[in-house]
PDB file of N, CA and C in Angstrom:
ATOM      1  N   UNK A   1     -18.297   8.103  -6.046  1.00  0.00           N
ATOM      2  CA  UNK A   1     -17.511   6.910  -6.313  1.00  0.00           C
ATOM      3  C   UNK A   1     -16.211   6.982  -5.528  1.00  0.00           C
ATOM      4  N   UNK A   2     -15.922   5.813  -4.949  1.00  0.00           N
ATOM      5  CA  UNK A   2     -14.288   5.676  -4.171  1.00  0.00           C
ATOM      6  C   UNK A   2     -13.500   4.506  -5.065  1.00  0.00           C
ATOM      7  N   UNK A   3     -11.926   4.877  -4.388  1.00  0.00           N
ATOM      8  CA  UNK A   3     -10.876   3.982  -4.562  1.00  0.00           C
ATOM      9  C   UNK A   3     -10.588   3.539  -2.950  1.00  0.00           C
ATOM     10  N   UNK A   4     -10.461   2.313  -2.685  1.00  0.00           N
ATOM     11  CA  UNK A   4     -10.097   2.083  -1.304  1.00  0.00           C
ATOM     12  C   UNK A   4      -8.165   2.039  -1.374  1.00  0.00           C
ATOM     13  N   UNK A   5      -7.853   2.345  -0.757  1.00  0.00           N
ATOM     14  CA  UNK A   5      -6.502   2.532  -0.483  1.00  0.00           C
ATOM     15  C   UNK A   5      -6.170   1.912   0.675  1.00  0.00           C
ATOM     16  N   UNK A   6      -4.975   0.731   0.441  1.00  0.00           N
ATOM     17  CA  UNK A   6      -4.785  -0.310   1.493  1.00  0.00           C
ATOM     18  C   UNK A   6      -2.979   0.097   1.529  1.00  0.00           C
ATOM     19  N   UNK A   7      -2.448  -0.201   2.803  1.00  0.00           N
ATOM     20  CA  UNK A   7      -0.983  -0.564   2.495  1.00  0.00           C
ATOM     21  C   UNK A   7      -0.121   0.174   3.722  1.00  0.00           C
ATOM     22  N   UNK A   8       1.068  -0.279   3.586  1.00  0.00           N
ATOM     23  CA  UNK A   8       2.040  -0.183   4.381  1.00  0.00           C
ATOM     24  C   UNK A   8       2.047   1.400   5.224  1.00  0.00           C
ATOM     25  N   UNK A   9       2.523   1.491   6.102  1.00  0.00           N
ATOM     26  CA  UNK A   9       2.215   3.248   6.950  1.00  0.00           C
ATOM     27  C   UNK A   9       0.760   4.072   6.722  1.00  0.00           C
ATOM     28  N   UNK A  10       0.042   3.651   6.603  1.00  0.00           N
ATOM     29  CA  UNK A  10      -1.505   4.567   5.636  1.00  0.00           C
ATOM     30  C   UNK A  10      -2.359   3.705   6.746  1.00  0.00           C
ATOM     31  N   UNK A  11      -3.381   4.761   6.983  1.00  0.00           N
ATOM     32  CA  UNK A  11      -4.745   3.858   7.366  1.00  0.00           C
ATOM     33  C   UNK A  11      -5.329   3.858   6.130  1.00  0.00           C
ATOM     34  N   UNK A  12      -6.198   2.735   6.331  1.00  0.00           N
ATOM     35  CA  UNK A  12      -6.974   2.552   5.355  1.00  0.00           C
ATOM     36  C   UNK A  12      -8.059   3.389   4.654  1.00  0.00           C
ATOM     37  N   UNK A  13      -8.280   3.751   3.529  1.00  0.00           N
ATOM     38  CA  UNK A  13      -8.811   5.428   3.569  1.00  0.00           C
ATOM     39  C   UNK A  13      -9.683   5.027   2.153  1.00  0.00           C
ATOM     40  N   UNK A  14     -10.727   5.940   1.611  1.00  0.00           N
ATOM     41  CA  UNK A  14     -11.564   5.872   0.512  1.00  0.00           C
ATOM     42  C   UNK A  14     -10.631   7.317  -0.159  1.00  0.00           C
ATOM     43  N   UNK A  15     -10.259   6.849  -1.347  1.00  0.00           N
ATOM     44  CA  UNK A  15      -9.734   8.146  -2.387  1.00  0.00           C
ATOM     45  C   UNK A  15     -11.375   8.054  -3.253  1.00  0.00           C
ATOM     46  N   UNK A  16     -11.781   9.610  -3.150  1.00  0.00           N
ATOM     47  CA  UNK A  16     -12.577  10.137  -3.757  1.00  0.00           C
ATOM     48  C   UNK A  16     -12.852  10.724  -4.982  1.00  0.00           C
ATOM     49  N   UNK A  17     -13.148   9.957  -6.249  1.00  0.00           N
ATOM     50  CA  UNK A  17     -13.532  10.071  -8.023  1.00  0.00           C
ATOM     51  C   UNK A  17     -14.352  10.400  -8.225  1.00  0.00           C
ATOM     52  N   UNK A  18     -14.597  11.328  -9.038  1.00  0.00           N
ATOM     53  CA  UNK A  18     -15.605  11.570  -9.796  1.00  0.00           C
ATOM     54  C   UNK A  18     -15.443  11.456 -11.420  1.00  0.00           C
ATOM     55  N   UNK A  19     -16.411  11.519 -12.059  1.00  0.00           N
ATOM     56  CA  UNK A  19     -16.381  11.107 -13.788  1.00  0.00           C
ATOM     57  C   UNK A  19     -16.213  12.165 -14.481  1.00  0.00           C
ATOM     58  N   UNK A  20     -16.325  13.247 -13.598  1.00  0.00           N
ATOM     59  CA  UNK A  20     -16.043  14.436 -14.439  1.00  0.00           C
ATOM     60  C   UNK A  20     -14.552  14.942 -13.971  1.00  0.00           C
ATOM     61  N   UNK A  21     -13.339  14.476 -12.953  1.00  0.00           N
ATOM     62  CA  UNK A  21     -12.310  14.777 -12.516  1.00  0.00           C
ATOM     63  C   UNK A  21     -11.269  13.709 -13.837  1.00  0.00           C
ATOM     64  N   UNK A  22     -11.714  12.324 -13.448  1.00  0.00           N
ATOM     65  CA  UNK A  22     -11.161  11.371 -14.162  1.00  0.00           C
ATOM     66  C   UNK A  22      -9.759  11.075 -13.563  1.00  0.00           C
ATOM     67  N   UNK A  23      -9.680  11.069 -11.862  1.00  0.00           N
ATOM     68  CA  UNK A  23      -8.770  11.035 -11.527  1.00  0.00           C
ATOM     69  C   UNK A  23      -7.789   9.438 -12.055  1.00  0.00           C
ATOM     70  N   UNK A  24      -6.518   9.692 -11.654  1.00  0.00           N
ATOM     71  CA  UNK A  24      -5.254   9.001 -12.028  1.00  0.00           C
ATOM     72  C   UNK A  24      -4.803   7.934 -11.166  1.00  0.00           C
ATOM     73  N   UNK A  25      -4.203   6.867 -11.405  1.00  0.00           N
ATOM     74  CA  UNK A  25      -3.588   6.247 -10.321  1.00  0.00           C
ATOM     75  C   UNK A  25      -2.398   7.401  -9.764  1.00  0.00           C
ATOM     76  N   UNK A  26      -1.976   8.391 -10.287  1.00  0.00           N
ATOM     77  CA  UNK A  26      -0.667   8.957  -9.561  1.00  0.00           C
ATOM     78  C   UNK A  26      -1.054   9.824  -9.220  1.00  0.00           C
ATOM     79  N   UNK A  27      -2.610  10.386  -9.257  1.00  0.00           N
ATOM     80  CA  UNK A  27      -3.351  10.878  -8.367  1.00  0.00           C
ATOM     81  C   UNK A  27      -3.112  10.675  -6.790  1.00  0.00           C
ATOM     82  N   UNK A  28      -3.953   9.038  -6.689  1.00  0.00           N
ATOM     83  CA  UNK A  28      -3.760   8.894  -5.761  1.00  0.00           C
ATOM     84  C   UNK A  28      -2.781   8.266  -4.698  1.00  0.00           C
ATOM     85  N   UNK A  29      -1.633   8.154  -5.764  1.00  0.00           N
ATOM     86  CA  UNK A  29      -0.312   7.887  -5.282  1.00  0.00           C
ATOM     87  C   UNK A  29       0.742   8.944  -4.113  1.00  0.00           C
ATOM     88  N   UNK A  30       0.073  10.287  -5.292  1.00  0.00           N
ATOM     89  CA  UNK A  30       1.272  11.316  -5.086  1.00  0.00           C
ATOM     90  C   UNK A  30       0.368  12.188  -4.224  1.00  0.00           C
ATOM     91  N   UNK A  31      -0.175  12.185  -4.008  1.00  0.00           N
ATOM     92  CA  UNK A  31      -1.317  13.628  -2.983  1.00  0.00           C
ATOM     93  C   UNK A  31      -0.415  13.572  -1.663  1.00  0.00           C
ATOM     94  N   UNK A  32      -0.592  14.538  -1.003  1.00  0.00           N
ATOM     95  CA  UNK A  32       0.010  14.889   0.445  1.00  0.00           C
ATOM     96  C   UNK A  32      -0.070  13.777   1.216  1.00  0.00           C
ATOM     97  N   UNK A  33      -0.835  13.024   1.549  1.00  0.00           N
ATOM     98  CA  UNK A  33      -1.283  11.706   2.290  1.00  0.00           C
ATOM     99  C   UNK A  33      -1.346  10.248   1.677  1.00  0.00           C
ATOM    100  N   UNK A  34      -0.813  10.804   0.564  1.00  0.00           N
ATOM    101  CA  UNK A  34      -0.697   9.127  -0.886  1.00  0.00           C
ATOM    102  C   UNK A  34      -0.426   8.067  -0.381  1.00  0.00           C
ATOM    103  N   UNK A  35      -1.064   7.172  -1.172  1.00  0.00           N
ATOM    104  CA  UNK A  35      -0.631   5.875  -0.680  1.00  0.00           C
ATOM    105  C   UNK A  35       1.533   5.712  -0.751  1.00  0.00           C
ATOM    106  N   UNK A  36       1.932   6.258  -1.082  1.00  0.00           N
ATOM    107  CA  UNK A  36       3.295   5.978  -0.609  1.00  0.00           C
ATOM    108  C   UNK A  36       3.872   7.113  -0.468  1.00  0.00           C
ATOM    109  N   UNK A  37       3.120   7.673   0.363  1.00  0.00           N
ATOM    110  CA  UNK A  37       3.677   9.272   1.353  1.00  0.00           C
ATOM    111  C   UNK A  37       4.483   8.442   2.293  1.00  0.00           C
ATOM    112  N   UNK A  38       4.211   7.131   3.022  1.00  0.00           N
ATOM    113  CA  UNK A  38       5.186   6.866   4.368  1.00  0.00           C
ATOM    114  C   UNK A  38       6.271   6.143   3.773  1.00  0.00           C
ATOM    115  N   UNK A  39       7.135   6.178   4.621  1.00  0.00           N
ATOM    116  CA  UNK A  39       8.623   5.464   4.594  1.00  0.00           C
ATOM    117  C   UNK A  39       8.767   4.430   4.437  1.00  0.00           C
ATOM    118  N   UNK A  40       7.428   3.664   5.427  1.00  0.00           N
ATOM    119  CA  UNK A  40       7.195   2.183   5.268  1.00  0.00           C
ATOM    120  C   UNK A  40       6.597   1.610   3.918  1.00  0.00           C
ATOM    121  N   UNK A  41       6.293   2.160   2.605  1.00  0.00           N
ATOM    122  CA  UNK A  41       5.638   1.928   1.474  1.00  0.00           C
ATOM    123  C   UNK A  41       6.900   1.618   1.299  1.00  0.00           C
ATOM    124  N   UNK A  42       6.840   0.203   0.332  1.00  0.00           N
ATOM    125  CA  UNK A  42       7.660  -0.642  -0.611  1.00  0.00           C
ATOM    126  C   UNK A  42       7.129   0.013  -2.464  1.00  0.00           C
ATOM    127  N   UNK A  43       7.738   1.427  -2.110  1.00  0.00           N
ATOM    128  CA  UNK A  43       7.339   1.449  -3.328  1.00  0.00           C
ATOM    129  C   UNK A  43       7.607   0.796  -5.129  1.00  0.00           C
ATOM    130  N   UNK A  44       8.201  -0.197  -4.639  1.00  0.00           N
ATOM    131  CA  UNK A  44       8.390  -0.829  -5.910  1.00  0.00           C
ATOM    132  C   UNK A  44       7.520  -1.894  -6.339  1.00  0.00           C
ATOM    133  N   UNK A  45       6.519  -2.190  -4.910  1.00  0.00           N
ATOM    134  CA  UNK A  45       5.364  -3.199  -4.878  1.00  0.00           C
ATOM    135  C   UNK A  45       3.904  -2.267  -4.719  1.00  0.00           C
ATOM    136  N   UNK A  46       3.544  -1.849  -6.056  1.00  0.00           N
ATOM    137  CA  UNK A  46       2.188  -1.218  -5.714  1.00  0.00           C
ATOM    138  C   UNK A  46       1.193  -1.826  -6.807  1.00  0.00           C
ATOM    139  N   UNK A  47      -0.134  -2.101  -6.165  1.00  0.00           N
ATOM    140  CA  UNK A  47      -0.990  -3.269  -6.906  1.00  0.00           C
ATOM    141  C   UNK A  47      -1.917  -1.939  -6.847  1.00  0.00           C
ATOM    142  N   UNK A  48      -2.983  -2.372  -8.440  1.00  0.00           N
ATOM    143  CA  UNK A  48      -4.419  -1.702  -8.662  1.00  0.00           C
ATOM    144  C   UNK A  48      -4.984  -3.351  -8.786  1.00  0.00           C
ATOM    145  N   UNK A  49      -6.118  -2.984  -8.027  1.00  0.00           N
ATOM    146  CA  UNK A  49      -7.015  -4.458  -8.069  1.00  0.00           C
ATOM    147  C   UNK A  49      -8.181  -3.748  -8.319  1.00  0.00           C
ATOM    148  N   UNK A  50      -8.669  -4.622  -9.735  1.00  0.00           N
ATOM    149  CA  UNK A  50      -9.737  -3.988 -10.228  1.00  0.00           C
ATOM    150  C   UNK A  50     -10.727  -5.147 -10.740  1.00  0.00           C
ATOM    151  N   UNK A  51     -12.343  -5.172 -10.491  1.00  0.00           N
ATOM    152  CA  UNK A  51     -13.457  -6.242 -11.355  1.00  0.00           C
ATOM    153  C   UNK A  51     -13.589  -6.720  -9.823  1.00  0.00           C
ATOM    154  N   UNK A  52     -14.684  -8.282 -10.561  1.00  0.00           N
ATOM    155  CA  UNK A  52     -15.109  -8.807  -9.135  1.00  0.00           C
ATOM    156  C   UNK A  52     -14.647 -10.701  -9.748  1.00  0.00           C
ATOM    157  N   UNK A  53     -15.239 -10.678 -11.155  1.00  0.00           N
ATOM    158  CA  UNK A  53     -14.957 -12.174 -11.309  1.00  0.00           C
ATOM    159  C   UNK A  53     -14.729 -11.939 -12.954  1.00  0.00           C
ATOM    160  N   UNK A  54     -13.285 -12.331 -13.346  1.00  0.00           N
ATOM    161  CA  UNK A  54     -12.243 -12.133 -12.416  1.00  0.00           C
ATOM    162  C   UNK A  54     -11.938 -11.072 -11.801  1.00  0.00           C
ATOM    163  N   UNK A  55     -10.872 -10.640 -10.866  1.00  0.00           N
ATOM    164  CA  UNK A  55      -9.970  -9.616 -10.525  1.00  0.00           C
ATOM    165  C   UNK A  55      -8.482  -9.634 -11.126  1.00  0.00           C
ATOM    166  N   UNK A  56      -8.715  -8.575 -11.764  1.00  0.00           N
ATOM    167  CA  UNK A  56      -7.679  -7.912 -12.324  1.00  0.00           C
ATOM    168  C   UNK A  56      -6.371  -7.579 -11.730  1.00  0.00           C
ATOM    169  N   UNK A  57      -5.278  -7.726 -11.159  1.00  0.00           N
ATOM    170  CA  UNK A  57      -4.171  -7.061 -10.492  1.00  0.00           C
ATOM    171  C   UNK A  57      -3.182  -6.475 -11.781  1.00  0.00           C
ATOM    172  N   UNK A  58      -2.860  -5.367 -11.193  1.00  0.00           N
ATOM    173  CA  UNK A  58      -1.837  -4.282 -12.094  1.00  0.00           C
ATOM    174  C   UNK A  58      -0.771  -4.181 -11.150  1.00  0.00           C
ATOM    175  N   UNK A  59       0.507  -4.280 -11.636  1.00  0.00           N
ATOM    176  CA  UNK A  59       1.806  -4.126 -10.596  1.00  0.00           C
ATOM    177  C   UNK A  59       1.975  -3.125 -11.328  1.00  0.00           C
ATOM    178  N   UNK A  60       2.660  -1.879 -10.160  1.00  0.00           N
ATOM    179  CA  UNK A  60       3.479  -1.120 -10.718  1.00  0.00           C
ATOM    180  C   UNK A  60       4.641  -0.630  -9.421  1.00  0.00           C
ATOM    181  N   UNK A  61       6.217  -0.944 -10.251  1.00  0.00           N
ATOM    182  CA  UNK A  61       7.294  -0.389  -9.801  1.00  0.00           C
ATOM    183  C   UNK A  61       7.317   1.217  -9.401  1.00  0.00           C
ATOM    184  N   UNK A  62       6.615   1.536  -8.873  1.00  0.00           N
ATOM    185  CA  UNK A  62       7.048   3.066  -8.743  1.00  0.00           C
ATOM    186  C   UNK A  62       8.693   3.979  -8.823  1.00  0.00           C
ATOM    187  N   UNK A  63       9.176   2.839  -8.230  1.00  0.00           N
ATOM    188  CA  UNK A  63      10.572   3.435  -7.973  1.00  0.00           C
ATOM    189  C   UNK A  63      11.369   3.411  -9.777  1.00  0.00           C
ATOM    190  N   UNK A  64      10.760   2.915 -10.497  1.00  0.00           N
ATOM    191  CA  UNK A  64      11.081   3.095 -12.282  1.00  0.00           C
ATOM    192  C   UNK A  64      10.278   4.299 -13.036  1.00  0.00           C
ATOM    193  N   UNK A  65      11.463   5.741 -12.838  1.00  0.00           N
ATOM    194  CA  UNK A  65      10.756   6.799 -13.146  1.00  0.00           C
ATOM    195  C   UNK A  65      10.136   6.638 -14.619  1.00  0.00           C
ATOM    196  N   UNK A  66      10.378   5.682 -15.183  1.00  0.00           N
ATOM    197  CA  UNK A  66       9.752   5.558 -16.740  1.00  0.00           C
ATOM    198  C   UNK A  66       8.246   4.954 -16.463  1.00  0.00           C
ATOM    199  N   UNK A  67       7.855   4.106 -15.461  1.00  0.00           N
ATOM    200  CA  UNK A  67       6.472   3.976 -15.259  1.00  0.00           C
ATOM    201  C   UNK A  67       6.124   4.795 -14.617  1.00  0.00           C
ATOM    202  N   UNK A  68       6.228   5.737 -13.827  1.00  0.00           N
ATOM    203  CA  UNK A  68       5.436   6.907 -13.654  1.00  0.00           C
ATOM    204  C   UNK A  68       4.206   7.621 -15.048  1.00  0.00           C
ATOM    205  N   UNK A  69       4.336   7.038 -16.026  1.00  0.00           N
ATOM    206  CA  UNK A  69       3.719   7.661 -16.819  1.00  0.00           C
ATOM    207  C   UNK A  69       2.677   6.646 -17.528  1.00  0.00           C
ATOM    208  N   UNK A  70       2.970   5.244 -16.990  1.00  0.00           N
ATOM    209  CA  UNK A  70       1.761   4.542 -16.837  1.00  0.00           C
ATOM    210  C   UNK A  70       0.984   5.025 -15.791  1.00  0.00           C
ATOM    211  N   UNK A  71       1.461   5.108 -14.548  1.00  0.00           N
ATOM    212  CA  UNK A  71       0.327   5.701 -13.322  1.00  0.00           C
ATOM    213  C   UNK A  71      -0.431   6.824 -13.953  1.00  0.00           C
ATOM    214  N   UNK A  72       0.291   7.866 -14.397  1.00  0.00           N
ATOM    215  CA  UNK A  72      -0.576   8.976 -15.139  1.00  0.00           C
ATOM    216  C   UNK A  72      -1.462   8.676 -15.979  1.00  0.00           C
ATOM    217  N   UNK A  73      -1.249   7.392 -16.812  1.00  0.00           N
ATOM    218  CA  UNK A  73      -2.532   7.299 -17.653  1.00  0.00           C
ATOM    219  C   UNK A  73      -3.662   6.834 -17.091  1.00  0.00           C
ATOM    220  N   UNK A  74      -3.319   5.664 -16.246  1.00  0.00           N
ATOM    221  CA  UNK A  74      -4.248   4.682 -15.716  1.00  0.00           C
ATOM    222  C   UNK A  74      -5.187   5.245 -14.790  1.00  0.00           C
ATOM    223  N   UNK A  75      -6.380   5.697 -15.549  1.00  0.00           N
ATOM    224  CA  UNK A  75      -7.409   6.024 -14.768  1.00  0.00           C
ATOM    225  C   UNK A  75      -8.000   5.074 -13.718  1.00  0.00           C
ATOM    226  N   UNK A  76      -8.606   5.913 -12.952  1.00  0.00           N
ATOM    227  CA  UNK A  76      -9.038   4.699 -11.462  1.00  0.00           C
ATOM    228  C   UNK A  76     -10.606   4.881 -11.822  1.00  0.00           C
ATOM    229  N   UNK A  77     -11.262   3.435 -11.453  1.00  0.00           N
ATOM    230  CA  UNK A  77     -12.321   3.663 -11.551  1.00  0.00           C
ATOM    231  C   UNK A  77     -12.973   3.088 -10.243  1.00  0.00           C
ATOM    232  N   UNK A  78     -14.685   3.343 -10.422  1.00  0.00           N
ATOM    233  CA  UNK A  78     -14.852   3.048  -8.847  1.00  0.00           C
ATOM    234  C   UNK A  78     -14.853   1.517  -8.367  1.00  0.00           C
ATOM    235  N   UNK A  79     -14.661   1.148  -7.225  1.00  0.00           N
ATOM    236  CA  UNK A  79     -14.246  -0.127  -6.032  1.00  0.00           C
ATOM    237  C   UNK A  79     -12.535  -0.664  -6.617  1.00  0.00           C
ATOM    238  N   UNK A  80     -12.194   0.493  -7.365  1.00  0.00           N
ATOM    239  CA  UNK A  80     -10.736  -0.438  -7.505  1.00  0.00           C
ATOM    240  C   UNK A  80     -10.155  -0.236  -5.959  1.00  0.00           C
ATOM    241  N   UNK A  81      -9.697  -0.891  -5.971  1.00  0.00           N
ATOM    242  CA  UNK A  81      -8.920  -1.420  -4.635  1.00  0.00           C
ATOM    243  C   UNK A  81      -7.097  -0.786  -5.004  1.00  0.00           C
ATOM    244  N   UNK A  82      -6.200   0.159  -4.442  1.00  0.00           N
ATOM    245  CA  UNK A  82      -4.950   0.376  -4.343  1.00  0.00           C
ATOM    246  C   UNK A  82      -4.146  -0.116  -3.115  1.00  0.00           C
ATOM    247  N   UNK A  83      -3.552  -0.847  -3.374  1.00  0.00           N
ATOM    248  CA  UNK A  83      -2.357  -1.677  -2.363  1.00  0.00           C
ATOM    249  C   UNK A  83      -1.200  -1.247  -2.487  1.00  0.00           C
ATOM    250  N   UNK A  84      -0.467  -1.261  -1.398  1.00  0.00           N
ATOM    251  CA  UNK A  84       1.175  -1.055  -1.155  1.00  0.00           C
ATOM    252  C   UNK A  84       1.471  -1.613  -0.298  1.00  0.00           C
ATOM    253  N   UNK A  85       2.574  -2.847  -0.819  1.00  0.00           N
ATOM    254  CA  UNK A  85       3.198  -3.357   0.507  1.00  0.00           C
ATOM    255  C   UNK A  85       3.816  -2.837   1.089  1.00  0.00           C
ATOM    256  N   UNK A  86       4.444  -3.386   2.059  1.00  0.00           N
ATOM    257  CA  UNK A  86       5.367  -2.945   3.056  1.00  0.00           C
ATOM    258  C   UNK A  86       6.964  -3.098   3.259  1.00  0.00           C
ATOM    259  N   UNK A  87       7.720  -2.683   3.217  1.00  0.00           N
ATOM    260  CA  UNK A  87       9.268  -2.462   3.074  1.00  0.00           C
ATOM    261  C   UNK A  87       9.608  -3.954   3.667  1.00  0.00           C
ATOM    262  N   UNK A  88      10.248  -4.623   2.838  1.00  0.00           N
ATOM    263  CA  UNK A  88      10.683  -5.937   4.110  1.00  0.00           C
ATOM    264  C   UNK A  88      11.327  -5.311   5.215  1.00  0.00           C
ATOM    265  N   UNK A  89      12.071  -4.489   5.169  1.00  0.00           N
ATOM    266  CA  UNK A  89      12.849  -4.109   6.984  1.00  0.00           C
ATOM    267  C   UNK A  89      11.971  -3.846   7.531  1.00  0.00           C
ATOM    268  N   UNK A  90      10.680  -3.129   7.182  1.00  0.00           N
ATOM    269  CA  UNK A  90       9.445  -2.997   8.359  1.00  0.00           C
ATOM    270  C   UNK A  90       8.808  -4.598   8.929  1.00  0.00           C
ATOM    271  N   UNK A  91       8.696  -5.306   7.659  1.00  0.00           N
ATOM    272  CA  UNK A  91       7.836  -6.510   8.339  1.00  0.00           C
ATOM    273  C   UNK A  91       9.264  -6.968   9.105  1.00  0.00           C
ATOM    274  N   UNK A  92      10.611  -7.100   8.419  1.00  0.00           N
ATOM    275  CA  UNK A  92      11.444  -8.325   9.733  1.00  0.00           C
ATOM    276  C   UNK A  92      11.206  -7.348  11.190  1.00  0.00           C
ATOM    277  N   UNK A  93      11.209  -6.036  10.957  1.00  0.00           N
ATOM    278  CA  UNK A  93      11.604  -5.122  12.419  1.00  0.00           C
ATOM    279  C   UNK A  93       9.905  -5.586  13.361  1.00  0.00           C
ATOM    280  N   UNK A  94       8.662  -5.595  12.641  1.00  0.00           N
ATOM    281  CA  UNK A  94       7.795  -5.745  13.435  1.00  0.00           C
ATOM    282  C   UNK A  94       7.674  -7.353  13.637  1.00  0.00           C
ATOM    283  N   UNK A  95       8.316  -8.198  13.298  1.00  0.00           N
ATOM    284  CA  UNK A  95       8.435 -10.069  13.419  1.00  0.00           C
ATOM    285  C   UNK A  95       9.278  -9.755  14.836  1.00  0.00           C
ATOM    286  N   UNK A  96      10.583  -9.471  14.908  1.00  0.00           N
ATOM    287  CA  UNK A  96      11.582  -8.562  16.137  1.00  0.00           C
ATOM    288  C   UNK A  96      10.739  -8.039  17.318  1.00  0.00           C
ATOM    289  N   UNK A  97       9.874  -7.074  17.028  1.00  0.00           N
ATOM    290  CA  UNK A  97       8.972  -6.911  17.832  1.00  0.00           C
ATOM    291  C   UNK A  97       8.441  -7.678  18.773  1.00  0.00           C
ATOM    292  N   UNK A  98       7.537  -8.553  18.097  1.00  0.00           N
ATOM    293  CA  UNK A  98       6.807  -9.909  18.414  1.00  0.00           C
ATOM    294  C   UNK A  98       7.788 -10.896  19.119  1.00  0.00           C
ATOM    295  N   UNK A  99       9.167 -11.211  18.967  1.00  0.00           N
ATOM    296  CA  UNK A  99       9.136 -12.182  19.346  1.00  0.00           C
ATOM    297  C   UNK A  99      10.072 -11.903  20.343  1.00  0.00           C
ATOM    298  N   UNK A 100      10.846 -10.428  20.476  1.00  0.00           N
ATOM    299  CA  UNK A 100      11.429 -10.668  22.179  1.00  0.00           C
ATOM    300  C   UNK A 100      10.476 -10.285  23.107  1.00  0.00           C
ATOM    301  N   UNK A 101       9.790  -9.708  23.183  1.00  0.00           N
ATOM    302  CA  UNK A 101       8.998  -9.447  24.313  1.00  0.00           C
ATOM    303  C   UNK A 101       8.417 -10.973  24.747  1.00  0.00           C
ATOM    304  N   UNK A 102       8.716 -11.612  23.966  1.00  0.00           N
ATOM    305  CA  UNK A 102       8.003 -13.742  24.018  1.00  0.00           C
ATOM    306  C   UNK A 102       9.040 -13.969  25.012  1.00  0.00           C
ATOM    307  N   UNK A 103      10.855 -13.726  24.274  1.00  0.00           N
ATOM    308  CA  UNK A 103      11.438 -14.434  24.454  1.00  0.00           C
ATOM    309  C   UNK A 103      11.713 -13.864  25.997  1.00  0.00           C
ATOM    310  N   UNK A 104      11.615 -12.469  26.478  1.00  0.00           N
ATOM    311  CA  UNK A 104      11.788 -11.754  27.980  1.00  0.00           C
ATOM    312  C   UNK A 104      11.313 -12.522  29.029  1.00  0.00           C
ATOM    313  N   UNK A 105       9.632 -13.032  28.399  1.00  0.00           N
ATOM    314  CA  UNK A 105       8.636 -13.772  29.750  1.00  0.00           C
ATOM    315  C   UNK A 105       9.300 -14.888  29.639  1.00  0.00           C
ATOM    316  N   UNK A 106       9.344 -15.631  28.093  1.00  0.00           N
ATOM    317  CA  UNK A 106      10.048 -17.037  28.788  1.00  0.00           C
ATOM    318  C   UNK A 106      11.280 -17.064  29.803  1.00  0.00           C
ATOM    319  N   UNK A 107      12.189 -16.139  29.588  1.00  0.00           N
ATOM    320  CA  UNK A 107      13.551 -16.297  30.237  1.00  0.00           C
ATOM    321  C   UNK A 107      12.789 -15.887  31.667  1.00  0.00           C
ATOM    322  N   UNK A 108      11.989 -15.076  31.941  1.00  0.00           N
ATOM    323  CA  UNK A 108      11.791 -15.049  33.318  1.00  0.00           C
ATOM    324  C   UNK A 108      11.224 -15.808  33.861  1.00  0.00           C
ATOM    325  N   UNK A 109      10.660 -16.553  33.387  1.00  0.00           N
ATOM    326  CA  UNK A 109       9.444 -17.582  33.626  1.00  0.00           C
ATOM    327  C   UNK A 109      10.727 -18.681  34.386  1.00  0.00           C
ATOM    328  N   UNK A 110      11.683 -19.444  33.341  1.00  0.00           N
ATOM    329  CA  UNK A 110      12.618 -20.178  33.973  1.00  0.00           C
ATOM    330  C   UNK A 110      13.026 -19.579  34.908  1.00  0.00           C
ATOM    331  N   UNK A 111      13.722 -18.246  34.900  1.00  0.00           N
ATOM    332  CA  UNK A 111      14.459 -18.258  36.034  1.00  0.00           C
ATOM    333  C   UNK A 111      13.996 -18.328  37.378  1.00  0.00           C
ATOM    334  N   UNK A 112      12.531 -17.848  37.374  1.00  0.00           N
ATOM    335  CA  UNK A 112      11.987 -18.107  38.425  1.00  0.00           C
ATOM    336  C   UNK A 112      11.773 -19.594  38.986  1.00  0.00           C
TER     337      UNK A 112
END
């Protein structure tokens, strides 16, 4: 059985459960490679998406050391889906990205 793990600095990766481990959401939060091991994790935006119809979403603040102990309870089960957005300074810095290298060709484009 897997957890798919989506989100900000992380490739996209299968966290690996079994029924006899009974792993944790802060399992797979906190491991060496966790979903908010990178810098770029908004850890105050972390979703468990769980079912098919409906889907379930669970927010949890990470950065509120008092829910840390919801993550500990909340067992993962298999196809839940774990999300972490992304820091807004990462998305404005990669929007920045995108749009001078636009704005370089246009200006050369005129001047030529």
């Amino acid at each position: 059985d897997k957890v798919f793990v989506l989100g900000a600095g992380i490739s996209p990766t299968k966290f690996n459960i079994s029924p006899s481990k009974r792993e944790t959401l802060a399992d797979a939060l906190f491991t060496e490679d966790g979903a908010i091991s990178s810098a770029k994790a908004n850890r105050s935006e972390v979703y468990l998406l769980r079912g098919n119809d409906p889907v379930i979403a669970y927010h949890l603040n990470a950065l509120n050391t008092s829910r840390l102990i919801v993550a500990e309870a909340m067992e993962l089960r298999p196809n839940d889906i774990l999300y972490v957005s992304e820091q807004p300074l990462s998305s404005f810095n990669r929007a920045l990205e995108r749009i001078f290298p636009l704005r370089s060709l246009i200006s050369n484009d005129t001047s030529n």
